[in-house]
Each structure stands twice: as C-alpha cells, then as structure tokens.
N, C-alpha and C. Protein backbone atom coordinates (compact mmCIF):
# COMPACT_ATOMS: atom_id res chain seq x y z
N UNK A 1 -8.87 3.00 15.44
CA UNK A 1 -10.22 3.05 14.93
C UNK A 1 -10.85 1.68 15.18
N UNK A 2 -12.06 1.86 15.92
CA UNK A 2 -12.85 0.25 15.84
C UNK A 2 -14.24 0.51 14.87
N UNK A 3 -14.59 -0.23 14.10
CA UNK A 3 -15.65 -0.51 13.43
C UNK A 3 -16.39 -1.77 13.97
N UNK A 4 -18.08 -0.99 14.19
CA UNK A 4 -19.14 -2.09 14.09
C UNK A 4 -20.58 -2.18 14.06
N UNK A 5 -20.51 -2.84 14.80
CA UNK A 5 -22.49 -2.56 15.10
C UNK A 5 -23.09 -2.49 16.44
N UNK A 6 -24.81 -2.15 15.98
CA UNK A 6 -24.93 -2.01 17.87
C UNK A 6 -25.29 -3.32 18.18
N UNK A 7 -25.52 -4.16 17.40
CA UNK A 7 -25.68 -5.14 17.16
C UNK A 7 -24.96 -6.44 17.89
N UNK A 8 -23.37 -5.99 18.15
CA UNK A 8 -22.47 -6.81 19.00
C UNK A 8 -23.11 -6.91 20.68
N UNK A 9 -23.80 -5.55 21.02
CA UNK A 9 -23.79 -6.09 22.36
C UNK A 9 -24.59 -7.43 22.85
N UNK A 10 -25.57 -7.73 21.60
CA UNK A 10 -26.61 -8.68 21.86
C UNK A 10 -25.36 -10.64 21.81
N UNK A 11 -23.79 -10.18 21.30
CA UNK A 11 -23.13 -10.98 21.57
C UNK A 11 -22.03 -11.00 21.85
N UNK A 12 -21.99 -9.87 23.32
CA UNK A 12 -20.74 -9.77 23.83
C UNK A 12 -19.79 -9.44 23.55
N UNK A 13 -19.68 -8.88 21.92
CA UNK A 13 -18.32 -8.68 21.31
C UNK A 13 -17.75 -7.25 22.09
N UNK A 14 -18.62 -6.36 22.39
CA UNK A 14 -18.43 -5.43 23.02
C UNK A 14 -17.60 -5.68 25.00
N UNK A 15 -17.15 -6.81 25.22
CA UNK A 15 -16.55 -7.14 26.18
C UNK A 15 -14.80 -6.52 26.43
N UNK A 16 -14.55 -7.11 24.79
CA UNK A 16 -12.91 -6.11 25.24
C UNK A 16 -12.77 -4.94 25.01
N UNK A 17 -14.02 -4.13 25.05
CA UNK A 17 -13.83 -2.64 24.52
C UNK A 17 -13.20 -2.12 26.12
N UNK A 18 -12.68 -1.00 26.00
CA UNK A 18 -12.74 -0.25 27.77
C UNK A 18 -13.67 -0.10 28.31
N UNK A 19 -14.16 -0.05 29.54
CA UNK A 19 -15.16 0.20 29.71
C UNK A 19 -15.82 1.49 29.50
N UNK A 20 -15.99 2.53 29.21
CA UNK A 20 -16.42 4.01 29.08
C UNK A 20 -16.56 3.98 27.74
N UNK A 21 -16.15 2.97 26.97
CA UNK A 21 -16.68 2.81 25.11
C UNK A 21 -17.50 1.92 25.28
N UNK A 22 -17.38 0.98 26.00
CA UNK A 22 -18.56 0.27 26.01
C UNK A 22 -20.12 0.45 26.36
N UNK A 23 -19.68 1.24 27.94
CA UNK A 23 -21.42 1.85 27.90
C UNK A 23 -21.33 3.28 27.78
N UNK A 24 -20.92 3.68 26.50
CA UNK A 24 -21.53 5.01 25.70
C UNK A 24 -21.90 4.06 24.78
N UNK A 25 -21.69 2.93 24.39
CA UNK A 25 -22.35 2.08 23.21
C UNK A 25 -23.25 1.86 23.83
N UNK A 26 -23.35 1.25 25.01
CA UNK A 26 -24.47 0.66 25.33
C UNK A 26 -25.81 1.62 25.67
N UNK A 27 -25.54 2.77 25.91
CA UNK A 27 -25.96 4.04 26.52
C UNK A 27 -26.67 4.41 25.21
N UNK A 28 -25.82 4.19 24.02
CA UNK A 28 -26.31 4.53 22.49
C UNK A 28 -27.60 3.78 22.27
N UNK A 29 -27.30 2.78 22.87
CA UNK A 29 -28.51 1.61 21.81
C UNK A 29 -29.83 1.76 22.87
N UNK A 30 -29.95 2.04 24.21
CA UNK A 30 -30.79 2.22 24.93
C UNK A 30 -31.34 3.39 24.79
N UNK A 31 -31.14 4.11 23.60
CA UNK A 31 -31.79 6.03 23.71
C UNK A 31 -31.91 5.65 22.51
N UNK A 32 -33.32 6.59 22.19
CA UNK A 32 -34.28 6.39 21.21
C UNK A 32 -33.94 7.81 20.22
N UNK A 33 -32.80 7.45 19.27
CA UNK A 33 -32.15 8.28 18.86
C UNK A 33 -32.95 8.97 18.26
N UNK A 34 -33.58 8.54 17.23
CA UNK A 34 -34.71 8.82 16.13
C UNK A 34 -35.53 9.67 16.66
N UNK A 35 -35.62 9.63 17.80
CA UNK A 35 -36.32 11.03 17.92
C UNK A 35 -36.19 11.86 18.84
N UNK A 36 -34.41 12.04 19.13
CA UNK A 36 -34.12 13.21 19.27
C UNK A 36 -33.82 14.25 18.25
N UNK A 37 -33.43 15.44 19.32
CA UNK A 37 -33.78 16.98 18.49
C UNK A 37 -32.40 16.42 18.23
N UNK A 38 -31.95 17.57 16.95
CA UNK A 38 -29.94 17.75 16.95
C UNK A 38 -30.05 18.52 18.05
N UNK A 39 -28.75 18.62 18.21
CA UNK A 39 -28.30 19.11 20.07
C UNK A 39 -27.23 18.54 20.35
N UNK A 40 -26.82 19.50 21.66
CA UNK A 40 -26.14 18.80 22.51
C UNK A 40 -26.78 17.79 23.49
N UNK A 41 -26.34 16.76 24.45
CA UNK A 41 -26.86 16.84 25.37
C UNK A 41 -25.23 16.07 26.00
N UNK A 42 -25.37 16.14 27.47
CA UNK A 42 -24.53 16.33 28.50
C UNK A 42 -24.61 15.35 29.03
N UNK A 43 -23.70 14.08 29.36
CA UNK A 43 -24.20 13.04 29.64
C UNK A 43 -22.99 13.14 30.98
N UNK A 44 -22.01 13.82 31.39
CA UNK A 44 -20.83 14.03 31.97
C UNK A 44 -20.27 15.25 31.78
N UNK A 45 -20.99 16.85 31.39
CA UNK A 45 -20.35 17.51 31.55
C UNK A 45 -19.68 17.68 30.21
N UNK A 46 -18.69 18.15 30.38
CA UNK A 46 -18.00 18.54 28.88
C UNK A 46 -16.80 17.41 28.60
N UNK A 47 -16.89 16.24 30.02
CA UNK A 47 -15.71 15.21 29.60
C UNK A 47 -16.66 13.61 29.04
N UNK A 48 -17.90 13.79 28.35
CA UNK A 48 -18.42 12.98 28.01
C UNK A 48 -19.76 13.31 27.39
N UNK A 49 -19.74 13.19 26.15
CA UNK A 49 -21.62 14.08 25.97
C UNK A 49 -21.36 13.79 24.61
N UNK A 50 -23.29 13.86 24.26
CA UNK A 50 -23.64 13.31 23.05
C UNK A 50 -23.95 14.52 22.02
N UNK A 51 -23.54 14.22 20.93
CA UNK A 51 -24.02 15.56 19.95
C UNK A 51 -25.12 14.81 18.82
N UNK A 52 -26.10 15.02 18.46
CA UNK A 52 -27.63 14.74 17.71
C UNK A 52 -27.04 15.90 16.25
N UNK A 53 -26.54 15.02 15.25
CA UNK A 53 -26.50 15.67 14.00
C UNK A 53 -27.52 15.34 13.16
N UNK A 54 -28.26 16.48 12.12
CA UNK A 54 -28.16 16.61 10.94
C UNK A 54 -27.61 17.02 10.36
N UNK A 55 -27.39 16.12 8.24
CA UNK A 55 -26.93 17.13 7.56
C UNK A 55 -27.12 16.40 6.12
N UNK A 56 -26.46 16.98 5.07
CA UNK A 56 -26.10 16.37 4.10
C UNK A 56 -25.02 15.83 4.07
N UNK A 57 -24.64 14.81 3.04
CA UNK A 57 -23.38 14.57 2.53
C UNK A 57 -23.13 15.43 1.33
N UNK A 58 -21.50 14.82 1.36
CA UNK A 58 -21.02 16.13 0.00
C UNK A 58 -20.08 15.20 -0.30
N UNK A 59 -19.61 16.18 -1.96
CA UNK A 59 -18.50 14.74 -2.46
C UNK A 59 -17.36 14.85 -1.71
N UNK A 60 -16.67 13.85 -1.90
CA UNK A 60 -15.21 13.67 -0.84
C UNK A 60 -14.36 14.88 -1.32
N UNK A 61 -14.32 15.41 -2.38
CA UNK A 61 -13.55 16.79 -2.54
C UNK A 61 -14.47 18.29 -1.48
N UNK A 62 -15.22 18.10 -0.69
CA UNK A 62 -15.67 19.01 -0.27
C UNK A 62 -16.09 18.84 0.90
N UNK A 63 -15.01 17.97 1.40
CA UNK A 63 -14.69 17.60 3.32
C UNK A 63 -13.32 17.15 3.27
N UNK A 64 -12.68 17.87 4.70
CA UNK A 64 -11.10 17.95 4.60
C UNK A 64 -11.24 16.76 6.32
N UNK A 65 -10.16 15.75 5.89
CA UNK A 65 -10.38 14.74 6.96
C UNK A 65 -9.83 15.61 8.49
N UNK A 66 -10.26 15.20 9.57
CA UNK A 66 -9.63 15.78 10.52
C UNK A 66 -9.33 15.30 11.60
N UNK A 67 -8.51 15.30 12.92
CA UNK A 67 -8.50 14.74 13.70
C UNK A 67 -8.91 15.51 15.20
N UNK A 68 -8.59 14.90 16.42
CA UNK A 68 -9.04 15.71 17.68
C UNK A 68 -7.66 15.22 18.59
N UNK A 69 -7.44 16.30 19.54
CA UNK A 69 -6.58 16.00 20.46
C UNK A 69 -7.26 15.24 22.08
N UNK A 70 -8.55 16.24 22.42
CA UNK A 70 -8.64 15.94 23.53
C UNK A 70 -9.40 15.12 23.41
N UNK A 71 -10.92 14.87 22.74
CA UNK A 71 -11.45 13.34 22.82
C UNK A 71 -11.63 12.44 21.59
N UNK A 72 -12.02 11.69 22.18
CA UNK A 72 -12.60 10.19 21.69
C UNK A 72 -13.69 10.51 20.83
N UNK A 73 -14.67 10.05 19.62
CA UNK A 73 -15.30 10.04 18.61
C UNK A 73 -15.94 8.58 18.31
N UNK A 74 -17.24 8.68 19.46
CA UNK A 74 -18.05 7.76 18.37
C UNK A 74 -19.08 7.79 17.45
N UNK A 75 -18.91 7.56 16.13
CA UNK A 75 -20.04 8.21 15.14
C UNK A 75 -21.17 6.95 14.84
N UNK A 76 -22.22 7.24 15.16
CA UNK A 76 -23.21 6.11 15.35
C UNK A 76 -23.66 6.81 14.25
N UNK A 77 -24.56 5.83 12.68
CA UNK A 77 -25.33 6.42 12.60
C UNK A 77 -26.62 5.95 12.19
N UNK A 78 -27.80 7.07 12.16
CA UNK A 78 -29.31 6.95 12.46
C UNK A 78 -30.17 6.46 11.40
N UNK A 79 -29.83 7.52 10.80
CA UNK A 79 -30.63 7.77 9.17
C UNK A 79 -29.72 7.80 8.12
N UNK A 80 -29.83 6.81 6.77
CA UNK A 80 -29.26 7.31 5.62
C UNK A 80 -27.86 6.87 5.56
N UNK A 81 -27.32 7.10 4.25
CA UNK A 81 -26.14 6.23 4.63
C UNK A 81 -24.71 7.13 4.37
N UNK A 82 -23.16 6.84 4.82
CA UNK A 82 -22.27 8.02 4.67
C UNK A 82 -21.01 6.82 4.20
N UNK A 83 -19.95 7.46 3.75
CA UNK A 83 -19.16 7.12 3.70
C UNK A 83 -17.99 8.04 4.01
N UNK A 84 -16.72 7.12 5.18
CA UNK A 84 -16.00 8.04 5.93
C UNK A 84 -14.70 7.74 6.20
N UNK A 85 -13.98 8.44 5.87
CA UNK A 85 -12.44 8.51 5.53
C UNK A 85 -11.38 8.09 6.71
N UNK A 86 -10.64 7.44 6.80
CA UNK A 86 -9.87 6.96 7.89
C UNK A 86 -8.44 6.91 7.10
N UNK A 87 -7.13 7.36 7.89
CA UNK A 87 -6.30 7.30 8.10
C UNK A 87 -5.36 7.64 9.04
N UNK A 88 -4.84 7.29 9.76
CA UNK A 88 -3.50 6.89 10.96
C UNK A 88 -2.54 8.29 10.77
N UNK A 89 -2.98 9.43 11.50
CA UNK A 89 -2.33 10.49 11.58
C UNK A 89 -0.77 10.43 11.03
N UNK A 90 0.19 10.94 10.34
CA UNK A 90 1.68 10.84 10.38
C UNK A 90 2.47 12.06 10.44
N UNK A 91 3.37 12.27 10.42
CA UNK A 91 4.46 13.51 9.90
C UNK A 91 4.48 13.79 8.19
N UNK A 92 3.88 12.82 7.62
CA UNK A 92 4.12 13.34 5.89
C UNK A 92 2.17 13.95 6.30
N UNK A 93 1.36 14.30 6.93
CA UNK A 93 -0.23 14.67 6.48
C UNK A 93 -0.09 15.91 7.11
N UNK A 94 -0.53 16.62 5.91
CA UNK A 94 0.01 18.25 6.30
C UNK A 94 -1.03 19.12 7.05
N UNK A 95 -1.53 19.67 7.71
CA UNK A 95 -2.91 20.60 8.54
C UNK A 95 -2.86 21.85 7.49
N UNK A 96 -4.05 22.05 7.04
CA UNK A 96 -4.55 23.22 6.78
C UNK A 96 -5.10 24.14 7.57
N UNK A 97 -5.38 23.70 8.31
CA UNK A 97 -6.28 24.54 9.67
C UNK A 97 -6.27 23.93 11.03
N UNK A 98 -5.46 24.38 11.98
CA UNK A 98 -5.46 24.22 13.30
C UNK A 98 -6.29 24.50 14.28
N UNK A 99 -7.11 23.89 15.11
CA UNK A 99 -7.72 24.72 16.09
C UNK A 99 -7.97 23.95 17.32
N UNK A 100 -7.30 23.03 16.95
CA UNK A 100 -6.83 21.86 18.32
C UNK A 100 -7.11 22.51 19.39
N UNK A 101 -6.21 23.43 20.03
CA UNK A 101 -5.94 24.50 21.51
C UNK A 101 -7.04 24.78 21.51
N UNK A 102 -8.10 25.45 20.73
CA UNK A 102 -9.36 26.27 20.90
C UNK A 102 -11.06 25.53 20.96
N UNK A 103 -10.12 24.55 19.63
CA UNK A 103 -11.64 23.65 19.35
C UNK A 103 -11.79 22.49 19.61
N UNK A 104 -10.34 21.80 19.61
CA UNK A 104 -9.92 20.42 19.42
C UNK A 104 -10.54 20.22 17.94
N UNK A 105 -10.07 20.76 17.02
CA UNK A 105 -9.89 19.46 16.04
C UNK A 105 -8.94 20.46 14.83
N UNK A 106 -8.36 19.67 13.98
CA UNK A 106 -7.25 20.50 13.35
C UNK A 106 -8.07 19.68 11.64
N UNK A 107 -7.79 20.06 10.40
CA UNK A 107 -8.10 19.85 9.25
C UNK A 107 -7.22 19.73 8.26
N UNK A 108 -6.99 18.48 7.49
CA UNK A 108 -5.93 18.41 6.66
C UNK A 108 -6.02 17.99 5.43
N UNK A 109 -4.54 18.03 4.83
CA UNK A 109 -4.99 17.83 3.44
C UNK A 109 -4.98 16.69 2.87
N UNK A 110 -5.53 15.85 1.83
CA UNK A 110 -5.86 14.59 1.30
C UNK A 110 -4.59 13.23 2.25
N UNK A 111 -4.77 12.54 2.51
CA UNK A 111 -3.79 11.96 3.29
C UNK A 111 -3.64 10.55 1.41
N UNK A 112 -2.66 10.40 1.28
CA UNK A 112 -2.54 9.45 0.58
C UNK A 112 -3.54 7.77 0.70
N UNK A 113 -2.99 7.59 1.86
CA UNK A 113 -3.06 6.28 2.80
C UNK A 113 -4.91 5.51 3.35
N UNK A 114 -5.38 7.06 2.98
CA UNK A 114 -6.89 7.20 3.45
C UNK A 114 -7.58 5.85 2.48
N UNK A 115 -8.22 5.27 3.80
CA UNK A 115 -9.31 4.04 3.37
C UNK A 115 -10.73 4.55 3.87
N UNK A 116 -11.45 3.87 3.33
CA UNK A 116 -12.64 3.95 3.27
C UNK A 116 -13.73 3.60 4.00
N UNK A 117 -14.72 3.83 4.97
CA UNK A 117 -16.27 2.98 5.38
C UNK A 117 -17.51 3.35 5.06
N UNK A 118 -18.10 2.52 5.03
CA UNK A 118 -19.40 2.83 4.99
C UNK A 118 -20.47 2.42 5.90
N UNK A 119 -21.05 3.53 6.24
CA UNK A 119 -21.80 3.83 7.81
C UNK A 119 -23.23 3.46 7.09
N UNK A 120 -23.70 2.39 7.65
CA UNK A 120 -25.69 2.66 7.40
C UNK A 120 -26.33 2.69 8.83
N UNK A 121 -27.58 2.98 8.71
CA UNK A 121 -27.88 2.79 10.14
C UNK A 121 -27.83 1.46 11.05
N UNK A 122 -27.23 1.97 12.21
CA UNK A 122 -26.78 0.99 13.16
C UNK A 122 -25.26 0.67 13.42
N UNK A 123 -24.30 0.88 12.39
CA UNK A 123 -23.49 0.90 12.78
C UNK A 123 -22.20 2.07 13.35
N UNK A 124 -21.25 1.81 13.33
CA UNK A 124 -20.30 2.97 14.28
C UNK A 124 -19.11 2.76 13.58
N UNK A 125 -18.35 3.65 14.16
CA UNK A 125 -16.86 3.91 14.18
C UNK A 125 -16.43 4.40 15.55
N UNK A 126 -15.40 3.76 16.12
CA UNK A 126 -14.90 5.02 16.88
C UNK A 126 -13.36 5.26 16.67
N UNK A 127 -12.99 6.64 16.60
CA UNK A 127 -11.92 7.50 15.99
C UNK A 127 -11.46 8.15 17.73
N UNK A 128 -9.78 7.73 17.49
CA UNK A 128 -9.22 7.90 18.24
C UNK A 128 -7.93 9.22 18.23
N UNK A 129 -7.89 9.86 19.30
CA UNK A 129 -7.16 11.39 19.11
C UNK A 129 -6.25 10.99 18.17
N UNK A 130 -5.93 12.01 17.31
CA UNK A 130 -4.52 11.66 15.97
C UNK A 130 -5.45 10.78 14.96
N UNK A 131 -6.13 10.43 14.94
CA UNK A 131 -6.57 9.23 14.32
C UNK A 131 -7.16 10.06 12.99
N UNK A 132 -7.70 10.30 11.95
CA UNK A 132 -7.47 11.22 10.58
C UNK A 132 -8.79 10.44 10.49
N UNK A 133 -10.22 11.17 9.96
CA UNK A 133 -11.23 11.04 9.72
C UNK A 133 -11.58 12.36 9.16
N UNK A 134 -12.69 11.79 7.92
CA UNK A 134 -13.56 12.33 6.89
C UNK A 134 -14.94 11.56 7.07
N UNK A 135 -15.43 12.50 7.52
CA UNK A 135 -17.09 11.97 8.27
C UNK A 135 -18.14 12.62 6.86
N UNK A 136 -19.34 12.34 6.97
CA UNK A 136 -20.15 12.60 5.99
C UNK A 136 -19.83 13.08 4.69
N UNK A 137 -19.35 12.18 3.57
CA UNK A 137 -18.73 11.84 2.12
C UNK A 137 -20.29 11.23 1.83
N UNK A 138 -20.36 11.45 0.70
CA UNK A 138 -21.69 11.14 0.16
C UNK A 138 -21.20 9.29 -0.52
N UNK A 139 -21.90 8.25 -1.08
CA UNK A 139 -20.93 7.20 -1.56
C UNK A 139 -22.01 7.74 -2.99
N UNK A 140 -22.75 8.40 -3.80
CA UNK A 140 -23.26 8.32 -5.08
C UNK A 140 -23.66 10.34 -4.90
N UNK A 141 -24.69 10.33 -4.33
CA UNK A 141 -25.46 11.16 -4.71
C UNK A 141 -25.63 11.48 -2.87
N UNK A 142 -25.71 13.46 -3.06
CA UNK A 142 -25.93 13.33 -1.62
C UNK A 142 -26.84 13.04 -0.96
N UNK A 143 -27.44 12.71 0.44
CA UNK A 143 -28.23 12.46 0.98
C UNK A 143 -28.36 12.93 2.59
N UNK A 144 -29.67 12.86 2.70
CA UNK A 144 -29.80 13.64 4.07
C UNK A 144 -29.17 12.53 5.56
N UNK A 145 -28.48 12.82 6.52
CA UNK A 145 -28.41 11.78 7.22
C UNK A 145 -28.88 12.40 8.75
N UNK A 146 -28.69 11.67 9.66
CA UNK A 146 -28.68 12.11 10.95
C UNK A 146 -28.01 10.74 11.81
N UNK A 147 -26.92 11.63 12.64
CA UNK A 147 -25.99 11.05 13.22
C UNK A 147 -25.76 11.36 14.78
N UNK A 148 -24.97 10.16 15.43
CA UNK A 148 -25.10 10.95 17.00
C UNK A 148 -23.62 10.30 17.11
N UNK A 149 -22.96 11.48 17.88
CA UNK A 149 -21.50 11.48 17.62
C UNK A 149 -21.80 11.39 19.35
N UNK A 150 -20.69 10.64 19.69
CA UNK A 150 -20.58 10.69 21.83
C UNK A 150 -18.81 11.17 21.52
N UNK A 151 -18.77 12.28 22.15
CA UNK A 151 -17.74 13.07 22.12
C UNK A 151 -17.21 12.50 23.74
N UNK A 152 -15.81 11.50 24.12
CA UNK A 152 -15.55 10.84 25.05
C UNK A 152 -14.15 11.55 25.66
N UNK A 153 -13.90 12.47 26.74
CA UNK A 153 -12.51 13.15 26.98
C UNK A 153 -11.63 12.01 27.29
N UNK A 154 -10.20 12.08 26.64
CA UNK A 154 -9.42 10.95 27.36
C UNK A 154 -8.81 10.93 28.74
N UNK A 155 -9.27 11.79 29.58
CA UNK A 155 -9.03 11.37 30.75
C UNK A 155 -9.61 10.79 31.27
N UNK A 156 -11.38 10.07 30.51
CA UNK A 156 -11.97 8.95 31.41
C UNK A 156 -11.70 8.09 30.93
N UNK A 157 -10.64 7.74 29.95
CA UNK A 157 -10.17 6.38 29.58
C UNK A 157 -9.06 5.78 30.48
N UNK A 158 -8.23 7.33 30.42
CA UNK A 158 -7.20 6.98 31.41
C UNK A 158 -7.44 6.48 32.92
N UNK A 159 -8.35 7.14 33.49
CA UNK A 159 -8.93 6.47 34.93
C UNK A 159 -9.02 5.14 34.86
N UNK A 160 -9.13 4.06 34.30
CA UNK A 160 -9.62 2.91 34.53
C UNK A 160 -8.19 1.94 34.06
C-alpha cells in the first residue's frame, strides 16, 4: 500500500514509484475530475482504465474489506471525505465471498490487524493484489463522496 498526495508530483516524490503508477498519477492530476460523469472510461483497454465513482459512506460494520487478484487500485479522492481500511492479506483472514475468477475481487471478514486512513480530497492510496482494503467507511456521519479509482492490470507492471 502507498499513501499520498497529488501534491508530490510538484516535488518529485513520485520518482521511485514504477513507472505505470506514476503516470496514472500523473494522468490523475491532469484530468479535470470534478467534472466528470461516474463511468467507466478506458484509458488501455481493460489492462488499465479509470472508474468515476459516486456514493455514500456507511459505518465500518456495513463494508466487508476486500482484495483483487488481477489489478492494481488507485483510489484518488474528489469530493468529501472517507475513511479506509487496510490490512496485509494472510492465511488467518477468512473470505466470505469469492469472485476473484469472475470479478477479481473476493470479500472478507473483519481482519484483526486492519489500520486505518483517511482520504480528503487530493489524496490517494494505492492497494496492491492480496493487499485487504475497506474503501468508503464513513469517519462520523455519512457523507456523499466522489472518487476515481484507476484500475492498473499487473501485467503492465510486470513489463517494465
């Protein structure tokens, strides 16, 4: 998991990222999020592309953290603020719902170990396959947000 802002590229911190995280960041901060539709859009096909969320948050009992096999997860977000669950996949975190093969992403139950962030606008996460995330947790009271997730396949990580 890396945490930050879009904020680094204006000081290079974004240098030791790989390159294909770096300019989907950079790709992020040059598109005028705010006023896109939700959507897909296709930036590479189905091995690289941006998804335009709305939604609410809800309390942390009413989002099950989850992970992905085939890509990469960066959650930028726009509007409003979230708080979002991270923990380091293991053999003791049990799946309630599988759908990896079909959907890529599987759903599990409370992980002990799970820490905490908090997303306002401008900053990110990015969540790596196995990697255990709980995305839109309300931190008080819910609220409306809008988010743009760049869904990254790991075979363009592996190329480079």
């Amino acid at each position: 998991m890396i945490f930050g802002d879009t904020g680094m590229t204006k000081t290079g911190e974004f240098g030791a990222l790989h390159p294909v995280l770096r300019d989907a960041l950079l790709r992020l901060e040059r598109t005028d999020l705010k006023g896109m539709e939700p959507g897909k859009y296709e930036w590479d096909g189905d091995r690289l592309f941006l998804l335009v969320q709305e939604s609410v948050t809800a309390p942390k009992t009413a989002k099950k953290p989850e992970s992905h096999r085939r890509y990469v997860d960066i959650q930028l977000l726009i509007e409003g603020e979230e708080w979002i669950g991270y923990a380091r996949k293991s053999v003791s975190h049990l799946s309630c719902e599988d759908e990896l093969d079909a959907k890529d992403y599987a759903l599990y139950e409370d992980p002990e170990d799970e820490i905490g962030l908090i997303l306002r606008p401008g900053k990110f996460a990015i969540f790596f396959p196995d990697e255990l995330h709980r995305p839109c947790v309300c931190l008080e009271a819910p609220v409306r947000i809008k988010k743009a997730v760049v869904k990254i396949d790991l075979i363009l990580l592996e190329k480079e």
